[in-house]
C-alpha atoms as a PDB file:
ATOM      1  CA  UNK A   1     127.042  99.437 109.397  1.00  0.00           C
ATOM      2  CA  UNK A   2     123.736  98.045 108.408  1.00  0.00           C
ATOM      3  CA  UNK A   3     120.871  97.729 111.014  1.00  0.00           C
ATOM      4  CA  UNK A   4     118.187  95.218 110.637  1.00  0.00           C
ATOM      5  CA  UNK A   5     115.333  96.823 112.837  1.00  0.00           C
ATOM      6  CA  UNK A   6     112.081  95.614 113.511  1.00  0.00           C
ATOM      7  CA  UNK A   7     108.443  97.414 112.656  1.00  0.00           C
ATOM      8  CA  UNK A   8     104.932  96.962 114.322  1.00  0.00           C
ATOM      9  CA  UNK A   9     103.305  94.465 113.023  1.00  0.00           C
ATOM     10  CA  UNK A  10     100.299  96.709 113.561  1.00  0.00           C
ATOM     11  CA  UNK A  11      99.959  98.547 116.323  1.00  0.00           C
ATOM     12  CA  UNK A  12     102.165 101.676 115.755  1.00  0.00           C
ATOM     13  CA  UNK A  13     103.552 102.068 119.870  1.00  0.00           C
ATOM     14  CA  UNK A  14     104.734  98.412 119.505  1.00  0.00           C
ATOM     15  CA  UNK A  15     108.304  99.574 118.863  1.00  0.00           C
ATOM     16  CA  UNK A  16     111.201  99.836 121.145  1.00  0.00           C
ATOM     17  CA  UNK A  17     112.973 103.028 121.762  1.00  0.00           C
ATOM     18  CA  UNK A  18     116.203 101.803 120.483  1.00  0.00           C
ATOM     19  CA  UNK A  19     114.466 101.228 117.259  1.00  0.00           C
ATOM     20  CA  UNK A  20     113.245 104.866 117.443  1.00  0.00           C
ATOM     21  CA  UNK A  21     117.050 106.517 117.929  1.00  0.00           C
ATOM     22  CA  UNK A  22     118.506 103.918 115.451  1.00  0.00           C
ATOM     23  CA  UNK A  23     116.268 105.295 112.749  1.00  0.00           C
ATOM     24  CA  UNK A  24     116.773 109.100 113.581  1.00  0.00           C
ATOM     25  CA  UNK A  25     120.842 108.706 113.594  1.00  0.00           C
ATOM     26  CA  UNK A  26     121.265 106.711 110.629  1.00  0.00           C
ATOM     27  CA  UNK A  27     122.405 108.159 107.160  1.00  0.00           C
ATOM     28  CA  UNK A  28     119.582 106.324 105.464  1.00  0.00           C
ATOM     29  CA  UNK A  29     116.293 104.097 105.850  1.00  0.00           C
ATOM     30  CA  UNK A  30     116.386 101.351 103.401  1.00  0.00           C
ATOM     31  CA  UNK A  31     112.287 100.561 103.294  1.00  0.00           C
ATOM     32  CA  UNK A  32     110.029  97.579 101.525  1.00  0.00           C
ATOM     33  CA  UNK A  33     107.799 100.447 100.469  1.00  0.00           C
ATOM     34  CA  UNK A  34     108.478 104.008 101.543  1.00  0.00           C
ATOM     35  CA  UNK A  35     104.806 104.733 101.571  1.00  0.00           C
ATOM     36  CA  UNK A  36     103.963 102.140 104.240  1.00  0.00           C
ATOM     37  CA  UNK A  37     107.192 103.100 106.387  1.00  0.00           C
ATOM     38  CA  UNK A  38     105.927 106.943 105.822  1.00  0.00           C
ATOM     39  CA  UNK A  39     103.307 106.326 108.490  1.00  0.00           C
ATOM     40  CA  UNK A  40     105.136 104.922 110.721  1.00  0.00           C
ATOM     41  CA  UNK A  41     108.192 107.193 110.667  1.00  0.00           C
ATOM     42  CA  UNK A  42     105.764 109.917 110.240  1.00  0.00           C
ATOM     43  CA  UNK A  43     104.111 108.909 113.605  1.00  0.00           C
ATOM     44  CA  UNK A  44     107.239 109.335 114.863  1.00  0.00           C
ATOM     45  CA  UNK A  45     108.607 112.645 113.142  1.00  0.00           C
ATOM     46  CA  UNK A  46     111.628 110.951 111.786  1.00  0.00           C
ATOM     47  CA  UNK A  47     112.570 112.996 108.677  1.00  0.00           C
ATOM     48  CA  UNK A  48     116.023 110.296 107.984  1.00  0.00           C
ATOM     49  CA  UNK A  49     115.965 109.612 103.755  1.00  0.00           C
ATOM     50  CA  UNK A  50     114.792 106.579 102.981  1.00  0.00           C
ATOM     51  CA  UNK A  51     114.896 104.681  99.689  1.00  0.00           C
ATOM     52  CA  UNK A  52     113.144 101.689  98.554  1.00  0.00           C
ATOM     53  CA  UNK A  53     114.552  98.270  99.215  1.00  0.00           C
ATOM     54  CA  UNK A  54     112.135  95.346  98.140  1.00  0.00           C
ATOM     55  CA  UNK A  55     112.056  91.526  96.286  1.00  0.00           C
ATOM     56  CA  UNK A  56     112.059  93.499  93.266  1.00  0.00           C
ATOM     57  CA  UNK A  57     115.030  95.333  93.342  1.00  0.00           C
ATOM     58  CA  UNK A  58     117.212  94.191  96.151  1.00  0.00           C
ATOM     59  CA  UNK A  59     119.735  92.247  93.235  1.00  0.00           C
ATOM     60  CA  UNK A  60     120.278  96.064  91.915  1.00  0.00           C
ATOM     61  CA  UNK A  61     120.163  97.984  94.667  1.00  0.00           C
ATOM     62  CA  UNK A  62     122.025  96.012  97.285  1.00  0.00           C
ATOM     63  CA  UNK A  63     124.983  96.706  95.180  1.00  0.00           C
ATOM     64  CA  UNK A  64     124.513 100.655  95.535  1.00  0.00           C
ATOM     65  CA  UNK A  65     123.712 100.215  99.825  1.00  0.00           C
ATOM     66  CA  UNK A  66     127.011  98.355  99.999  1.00  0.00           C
ATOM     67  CA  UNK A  67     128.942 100.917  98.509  1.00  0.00           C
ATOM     68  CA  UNK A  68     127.415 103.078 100.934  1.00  0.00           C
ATOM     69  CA  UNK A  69     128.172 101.403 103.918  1.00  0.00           C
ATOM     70  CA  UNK A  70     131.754 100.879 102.526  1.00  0.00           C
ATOM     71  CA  UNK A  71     131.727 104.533 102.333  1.00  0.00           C
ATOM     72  CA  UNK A  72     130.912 105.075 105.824  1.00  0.00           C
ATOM     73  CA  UNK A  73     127.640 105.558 106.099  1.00  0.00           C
ATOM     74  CA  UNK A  74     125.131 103.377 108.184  1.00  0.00           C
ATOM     75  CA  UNK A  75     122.396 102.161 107.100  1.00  0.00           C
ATOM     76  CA  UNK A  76     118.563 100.721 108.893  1.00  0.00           C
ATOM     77  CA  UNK A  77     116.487  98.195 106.707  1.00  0.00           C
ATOM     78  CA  UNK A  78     113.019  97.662 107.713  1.00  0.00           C
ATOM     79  CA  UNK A  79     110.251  95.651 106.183  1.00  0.00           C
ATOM     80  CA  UNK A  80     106.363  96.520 106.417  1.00  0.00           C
ATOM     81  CA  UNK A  81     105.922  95.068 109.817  1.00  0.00           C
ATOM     82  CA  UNK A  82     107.651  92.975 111.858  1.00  0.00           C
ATOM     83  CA  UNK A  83     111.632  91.665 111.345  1.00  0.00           C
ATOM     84  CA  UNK A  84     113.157  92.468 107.769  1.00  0.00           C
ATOM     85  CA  UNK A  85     113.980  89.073 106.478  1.00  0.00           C
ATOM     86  CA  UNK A  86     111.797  86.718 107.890  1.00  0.00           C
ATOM     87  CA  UNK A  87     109.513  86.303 105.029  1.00  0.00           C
ATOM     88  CA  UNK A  88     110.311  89.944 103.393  1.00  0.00           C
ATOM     89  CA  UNK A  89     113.531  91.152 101.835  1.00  0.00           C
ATOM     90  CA  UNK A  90     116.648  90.912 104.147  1.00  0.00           C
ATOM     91  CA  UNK A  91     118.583  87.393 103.134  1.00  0.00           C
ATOM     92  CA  UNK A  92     120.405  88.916 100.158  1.00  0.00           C
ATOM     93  CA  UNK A  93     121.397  92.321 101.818  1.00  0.00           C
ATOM     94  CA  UNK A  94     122.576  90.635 104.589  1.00  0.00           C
ATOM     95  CA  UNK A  95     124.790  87.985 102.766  1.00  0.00           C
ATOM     96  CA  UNK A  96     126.049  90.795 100.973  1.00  0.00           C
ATOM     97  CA  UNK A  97     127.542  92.848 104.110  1.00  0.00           C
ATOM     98  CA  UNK A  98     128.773  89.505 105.516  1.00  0.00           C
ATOM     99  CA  UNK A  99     131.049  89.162 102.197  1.00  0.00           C
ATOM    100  CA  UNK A 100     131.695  92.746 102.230  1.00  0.00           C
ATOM    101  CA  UNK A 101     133.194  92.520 106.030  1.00  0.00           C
ATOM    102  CA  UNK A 102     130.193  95.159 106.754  1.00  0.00           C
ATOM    103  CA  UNK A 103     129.311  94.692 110.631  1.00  0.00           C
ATOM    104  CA  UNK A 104     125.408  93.951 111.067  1.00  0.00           C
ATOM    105  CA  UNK A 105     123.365  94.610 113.972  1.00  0.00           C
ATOM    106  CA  UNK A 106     120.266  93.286 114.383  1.00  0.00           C
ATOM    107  CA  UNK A 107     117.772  95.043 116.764  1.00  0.00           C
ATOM    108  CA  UNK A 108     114.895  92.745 118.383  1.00  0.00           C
ATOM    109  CA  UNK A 109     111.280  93.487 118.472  1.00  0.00           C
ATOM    110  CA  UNK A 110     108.129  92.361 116.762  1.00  0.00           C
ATOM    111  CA  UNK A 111     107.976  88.933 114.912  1.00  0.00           C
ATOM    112  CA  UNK A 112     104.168  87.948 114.023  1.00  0.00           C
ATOM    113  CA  UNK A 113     104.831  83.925 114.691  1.00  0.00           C
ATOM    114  CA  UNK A 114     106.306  84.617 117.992  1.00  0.00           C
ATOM    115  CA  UNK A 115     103.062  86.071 119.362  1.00  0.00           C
ATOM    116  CA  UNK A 116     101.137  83.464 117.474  1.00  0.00           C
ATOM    117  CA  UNK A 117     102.996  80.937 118.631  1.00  0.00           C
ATOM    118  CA  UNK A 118     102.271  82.156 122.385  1.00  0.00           C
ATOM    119  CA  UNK A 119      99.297  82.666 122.115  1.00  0.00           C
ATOM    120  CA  UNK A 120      98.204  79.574 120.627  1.00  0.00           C
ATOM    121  CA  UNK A 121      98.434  77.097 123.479  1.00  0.00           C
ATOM    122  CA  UNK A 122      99.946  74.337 121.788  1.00  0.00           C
ATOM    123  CA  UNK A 123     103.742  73.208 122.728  1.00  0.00           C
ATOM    124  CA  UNK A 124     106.555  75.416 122.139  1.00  0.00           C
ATOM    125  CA  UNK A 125     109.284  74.437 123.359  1.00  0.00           C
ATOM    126  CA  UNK A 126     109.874  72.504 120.184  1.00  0.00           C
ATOM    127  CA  UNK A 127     108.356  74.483 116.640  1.00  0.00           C
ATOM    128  CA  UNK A 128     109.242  74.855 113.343  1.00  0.00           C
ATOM    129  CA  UNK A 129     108.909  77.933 111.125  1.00  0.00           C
ATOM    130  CA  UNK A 130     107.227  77.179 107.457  1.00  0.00           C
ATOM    131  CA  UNK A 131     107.063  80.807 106.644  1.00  0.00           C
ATOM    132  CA  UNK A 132     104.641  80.817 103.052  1.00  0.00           C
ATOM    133  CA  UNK A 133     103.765  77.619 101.199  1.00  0.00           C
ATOM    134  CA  UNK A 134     104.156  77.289  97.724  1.00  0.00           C
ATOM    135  CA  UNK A 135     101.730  78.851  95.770  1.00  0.00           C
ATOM    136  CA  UNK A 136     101.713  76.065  92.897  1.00  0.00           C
ATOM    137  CA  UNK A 137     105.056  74.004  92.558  1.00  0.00           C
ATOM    138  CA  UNK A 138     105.918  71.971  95.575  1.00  0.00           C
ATOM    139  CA  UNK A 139     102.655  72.482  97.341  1.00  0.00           C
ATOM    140  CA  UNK A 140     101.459  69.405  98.084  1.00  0.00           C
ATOM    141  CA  UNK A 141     105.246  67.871  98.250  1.00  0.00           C
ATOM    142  CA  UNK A 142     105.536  69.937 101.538  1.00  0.00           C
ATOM    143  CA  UNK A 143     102.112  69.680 102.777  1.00  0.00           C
ATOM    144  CA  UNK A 144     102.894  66.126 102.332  1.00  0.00           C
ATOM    145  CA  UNK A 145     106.454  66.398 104.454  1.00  0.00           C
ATOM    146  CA  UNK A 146     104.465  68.474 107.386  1.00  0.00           C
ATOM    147  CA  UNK A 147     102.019  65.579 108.132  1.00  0.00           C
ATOM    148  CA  UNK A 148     104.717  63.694 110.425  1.00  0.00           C
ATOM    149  CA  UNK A 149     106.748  66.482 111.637  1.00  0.00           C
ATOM    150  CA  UNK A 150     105.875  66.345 115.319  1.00  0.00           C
ATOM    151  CA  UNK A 151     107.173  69.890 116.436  1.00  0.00           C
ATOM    152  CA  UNK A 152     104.605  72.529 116.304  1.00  0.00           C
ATOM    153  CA  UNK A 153     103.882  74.150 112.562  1.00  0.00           C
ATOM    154  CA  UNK A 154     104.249  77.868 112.049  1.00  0.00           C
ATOM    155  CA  UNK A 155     102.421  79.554 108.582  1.00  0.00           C
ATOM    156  CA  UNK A 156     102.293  82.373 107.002  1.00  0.00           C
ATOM    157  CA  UNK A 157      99.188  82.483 105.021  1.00  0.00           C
ATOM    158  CA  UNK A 158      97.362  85.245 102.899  1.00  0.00           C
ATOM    159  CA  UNK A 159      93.419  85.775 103.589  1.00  0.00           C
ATOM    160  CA  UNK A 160      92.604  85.332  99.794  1.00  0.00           C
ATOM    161  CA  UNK A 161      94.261  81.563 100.149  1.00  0.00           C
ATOM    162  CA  UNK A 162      93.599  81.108 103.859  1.00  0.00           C
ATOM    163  CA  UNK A 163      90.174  78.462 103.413  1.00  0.00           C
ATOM    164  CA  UNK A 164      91.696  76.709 100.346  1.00  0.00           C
ATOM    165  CA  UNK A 165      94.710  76.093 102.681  1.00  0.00           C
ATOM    166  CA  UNK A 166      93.116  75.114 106.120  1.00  0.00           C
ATOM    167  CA  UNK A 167      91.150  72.346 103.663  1.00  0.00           C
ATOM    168  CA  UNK A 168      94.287  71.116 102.171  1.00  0.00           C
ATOM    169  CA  UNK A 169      96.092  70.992 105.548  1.00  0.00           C
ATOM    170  CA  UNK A 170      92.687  69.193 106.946  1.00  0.00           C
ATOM    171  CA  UNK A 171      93.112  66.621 104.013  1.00  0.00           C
ATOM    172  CA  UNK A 172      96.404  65.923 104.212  1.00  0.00           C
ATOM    173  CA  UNK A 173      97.177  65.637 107.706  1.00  0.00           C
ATOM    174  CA  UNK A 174      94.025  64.798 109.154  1.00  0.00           C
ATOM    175  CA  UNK A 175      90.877  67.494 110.276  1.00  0.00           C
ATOM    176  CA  UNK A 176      90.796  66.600 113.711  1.00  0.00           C
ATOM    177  CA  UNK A 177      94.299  67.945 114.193  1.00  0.00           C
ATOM    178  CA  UNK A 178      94.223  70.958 116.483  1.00  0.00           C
ATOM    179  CA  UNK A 179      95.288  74.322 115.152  1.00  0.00           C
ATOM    180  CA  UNK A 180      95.266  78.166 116.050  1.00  0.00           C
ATOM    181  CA  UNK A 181      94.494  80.945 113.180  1.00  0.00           C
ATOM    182  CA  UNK A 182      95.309  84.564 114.265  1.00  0.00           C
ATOM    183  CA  UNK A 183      94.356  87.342 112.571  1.00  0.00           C
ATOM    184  CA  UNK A 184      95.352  91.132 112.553  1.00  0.00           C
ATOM    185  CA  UNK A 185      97.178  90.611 115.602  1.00  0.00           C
ATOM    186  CA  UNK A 186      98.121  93.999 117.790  1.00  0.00           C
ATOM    187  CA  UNK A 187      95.087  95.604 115.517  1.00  0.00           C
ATOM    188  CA  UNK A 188      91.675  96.190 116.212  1.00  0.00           C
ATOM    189  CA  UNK A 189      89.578  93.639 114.955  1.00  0.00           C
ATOM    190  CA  UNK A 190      92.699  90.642 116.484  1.00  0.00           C
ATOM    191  CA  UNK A 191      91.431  87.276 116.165  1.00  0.00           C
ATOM    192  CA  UNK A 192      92.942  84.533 117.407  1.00  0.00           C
ATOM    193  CA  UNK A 193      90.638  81.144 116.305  1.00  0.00           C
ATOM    194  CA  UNK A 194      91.153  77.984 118.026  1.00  0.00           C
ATOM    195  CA  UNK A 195      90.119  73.819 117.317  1.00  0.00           C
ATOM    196  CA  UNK A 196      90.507  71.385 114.820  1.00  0.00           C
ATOM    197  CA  UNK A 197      91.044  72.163 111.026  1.00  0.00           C
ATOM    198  CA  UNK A 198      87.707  70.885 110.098  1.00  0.00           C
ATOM    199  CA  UNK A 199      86.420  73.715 112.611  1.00  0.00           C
ATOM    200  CA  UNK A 200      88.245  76.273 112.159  1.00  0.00           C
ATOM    201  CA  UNK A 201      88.314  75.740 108.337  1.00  0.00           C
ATOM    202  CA  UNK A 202      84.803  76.133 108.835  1.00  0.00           C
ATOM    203  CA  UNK A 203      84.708  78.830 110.788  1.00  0.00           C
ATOM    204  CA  UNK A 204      86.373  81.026 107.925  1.00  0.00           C
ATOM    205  CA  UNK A 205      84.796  79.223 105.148  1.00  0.00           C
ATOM    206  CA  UNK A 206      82.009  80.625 106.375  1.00  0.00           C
ATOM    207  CA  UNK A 207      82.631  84.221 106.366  1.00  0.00           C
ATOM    208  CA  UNK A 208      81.797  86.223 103.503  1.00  0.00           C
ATOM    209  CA  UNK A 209      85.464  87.864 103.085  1.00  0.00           C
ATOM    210  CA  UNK A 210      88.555  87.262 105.433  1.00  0.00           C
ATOM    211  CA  UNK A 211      90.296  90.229 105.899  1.00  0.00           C
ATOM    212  CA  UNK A 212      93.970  90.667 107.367  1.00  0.00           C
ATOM    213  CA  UNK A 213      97.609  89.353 107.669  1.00  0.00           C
ATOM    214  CA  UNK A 214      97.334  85.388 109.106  1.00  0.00           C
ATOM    215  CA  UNK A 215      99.576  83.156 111.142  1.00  0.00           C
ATOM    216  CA  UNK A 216      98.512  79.460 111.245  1.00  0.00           C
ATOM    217  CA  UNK A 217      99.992  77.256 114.383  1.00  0.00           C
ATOM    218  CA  UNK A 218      99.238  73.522 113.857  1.00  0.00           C
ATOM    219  CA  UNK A 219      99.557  71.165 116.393  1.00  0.00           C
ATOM    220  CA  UNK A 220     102.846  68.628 115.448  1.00  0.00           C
ATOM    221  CA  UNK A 221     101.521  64.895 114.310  1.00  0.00           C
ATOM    222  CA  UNK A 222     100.594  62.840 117.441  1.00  0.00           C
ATOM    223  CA  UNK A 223      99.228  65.810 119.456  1.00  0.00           C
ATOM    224  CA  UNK A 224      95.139  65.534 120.277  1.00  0.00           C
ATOM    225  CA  UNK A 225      92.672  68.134 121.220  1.00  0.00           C
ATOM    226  CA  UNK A 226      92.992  66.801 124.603  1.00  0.00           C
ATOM    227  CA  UNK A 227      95.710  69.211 125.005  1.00  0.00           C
ATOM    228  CA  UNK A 228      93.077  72.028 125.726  1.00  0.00           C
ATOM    229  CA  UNK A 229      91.070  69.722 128.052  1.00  0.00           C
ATOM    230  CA  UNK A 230      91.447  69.568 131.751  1.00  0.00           C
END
């Protein structure tokens, strides 16, 4: 049995108590990086094993959990924060136990573009979820693609690329278009910036050093600001 079960995203008593039991029964905690996970299970006093289970060695080591779970044994993967394989490792090991007959249960909890999403207040009854932009190749061929979709735009973005990418997303599909930045969201120092690109571009440009996992919500093509006016 493999269990895909959520993390905090940052604050540590954003976890559901089924996530807590699930950990402490299992035979094993696959993590992205035990030393991150150690925290959090240490928070918690869970003393399960864990092993490391990351982009870099899920093609090897997915292998060895299968033959685990074939074996018997059950199994939790968890990412960082938030929902193992929504933009961290999960898609392969997953694939894997559904060709292996291997039952999966996934547990729900926290999802960083859900509460950005929410919080934003722009539509969502209709969104779509970008995850990470290309770094180089097949940048500007999707920024391109995203300046007529008219659902709602979910990013993931990281603070070292967040002003170069609120100016190419102001360029491309136009810097009046509204859009919501949050930042370190369920932490201390949560931010959650609202306006057009050009301001909120602007806003961050600004600052000497932007610190902190990001989720960018852009308003879909046709919406105005007028959607935060009375």
């Amino acid at each position: 049995m493999l269990y895909l079960v959520p993390t905090p995203i940052g604050n540590l008593e954003d976890i559901t108590i089924r996530a807590l039991r699930i950990l402490r029964e299992v035979d094993l905690i696959a993590c992205e990086d035990t030393r991150t996970s150690g925290i959090l299970l240490s928070h918690y006093d869970i003393e399960t094993p864990r092993t490391s289970y990351h982009e870099h060695n899920e093609r090897t080591k997915a292998p060895v959990l299968i033959d685990r779970m074939r074996a018997g044994q059950s199994i939790a993967l968890i990412s960082d924060a938030g929902s193992p394989g929504v933009s961290d490792p999960g898609f392969y090991l997953v694939r894997e136990c559904v060709r292996s007959e291997i039952p999966i249960t996934p547990l729900p909890g926290a999802t960083a573009f859900v509460l950005a999403i929410t919080a934003s207040a722009l539509p969502v009854d209709r969104f779509t979820f970008e995850g990470f932009l290309p770094v180089k190749k097949g940048r500007q061929t999707r920024l391109d693609e995203l300046k007529s979709e008219a659902r709602t735009i979910t990013l993931y973005e990281s603070p070292y690329r967040l002003v170069k990418t609120l100016g190419q997303l102001a360029e491309t599909l136009g810097d009046d278009r509204p859009v919501s930045v949050s930042r370190e969201l369920t932490k201390k120092f949560e931010e959650i910036r609202r306006g057009t690109l050009r301001e909120v571009h602007a806003h961050f440009a600004a600052q000497s050093k932007v610190r902190g996992e990001l989720v960018i919500v852009i308003a879909g093509a046709g919406v105005t600001m007028d959607i935060w006016k009375d």
